[in-house]
Protein backbone atom coordinates (compact mmCIF):
# COMPACT_ATOMS: atom_id res chain seq x y z
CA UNK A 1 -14.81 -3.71 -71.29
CA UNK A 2 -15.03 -6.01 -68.44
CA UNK A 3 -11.79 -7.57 -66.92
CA UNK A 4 -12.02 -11.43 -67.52
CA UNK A 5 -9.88 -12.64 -64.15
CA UNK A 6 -12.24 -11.19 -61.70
CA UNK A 7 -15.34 -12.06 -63.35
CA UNK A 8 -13.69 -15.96 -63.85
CA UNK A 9 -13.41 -16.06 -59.73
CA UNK A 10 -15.50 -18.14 -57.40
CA UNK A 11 -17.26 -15.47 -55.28
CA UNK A 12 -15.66 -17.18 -51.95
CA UNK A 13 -11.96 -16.54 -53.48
CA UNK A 14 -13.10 -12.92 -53.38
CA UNK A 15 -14.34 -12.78 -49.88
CA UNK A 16 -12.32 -12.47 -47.21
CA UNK A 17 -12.01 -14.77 -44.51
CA UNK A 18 -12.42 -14.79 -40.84
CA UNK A 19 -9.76 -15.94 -38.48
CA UNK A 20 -11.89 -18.61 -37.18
CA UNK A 21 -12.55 -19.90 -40.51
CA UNK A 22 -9.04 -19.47 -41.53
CA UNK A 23 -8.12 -22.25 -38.51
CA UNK A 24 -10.94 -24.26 -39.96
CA UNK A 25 -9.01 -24.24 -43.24
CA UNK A 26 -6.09 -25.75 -41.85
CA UNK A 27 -8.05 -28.05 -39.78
CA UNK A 28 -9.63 -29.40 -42.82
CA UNK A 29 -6.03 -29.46 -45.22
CA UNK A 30 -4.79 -31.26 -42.56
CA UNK A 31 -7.80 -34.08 -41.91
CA UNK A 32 -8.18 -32.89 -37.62
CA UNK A 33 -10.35 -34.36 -36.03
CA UNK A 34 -13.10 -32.47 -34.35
CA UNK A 35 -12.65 -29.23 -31.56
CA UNK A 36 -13.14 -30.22 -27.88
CA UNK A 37 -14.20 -27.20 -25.53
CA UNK A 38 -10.69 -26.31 -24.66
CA UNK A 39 -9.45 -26.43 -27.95
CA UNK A 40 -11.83 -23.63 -29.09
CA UNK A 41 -11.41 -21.82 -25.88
CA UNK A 42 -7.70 -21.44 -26.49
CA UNK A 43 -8.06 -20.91 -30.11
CA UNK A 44 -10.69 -17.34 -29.32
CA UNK A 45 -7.80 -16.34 -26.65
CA UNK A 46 -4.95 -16.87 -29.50
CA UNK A 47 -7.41 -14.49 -31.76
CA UNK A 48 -7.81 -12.16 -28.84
CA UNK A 49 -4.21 -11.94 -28.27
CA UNK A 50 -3.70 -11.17 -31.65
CA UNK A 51 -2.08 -14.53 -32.75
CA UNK A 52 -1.91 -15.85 -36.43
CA UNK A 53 -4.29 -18.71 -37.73
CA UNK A 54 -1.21 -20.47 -38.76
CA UNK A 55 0.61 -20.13 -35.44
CA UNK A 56 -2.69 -21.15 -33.03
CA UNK A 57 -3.20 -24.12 -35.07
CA UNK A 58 0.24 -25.72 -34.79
CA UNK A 59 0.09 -24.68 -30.78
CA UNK A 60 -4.21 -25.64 -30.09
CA UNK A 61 -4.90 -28.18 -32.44
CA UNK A 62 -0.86 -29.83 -33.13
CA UNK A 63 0.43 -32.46 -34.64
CA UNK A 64 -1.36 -35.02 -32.02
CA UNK A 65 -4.90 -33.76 -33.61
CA UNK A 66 -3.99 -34.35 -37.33
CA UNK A 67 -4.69 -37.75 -38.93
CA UNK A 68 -3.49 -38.55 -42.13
């Protein structure tokens, strides 16, 4: 017998994601508008440094990049 709730998944609810595209989640639920150079510069030091997609986003990106 086959368990039904993993087979009824989307494949990408499976995966896991990157950090990167964890940011771009919340860039996306939040309607910001696009990464400048320093933006994405500060957001691979915040990975580096071991910081949480959450946390980078409110400090990078902030409320002044969100459009609703």
């Amino acid at each position: 017998m086959t368990p039904t709730s993993d087979a009824a998944e989307p494949d990408y609810l499976a995966t896991r994601l990157t950090w990167m595209e964890q940011v771009e989640l919340h860039m996306r639920a939040h309607n910001s508008a696009p990464l400048n150079s320093r933006q994405r510069r500060r957001l691979r030091l915040a990975e580096a440094a071991g910081t949480d997609p959450w946390d980078a986003f409110e400090q990078v990106i902030g409320a002044n990049n969100v459009g609703f």
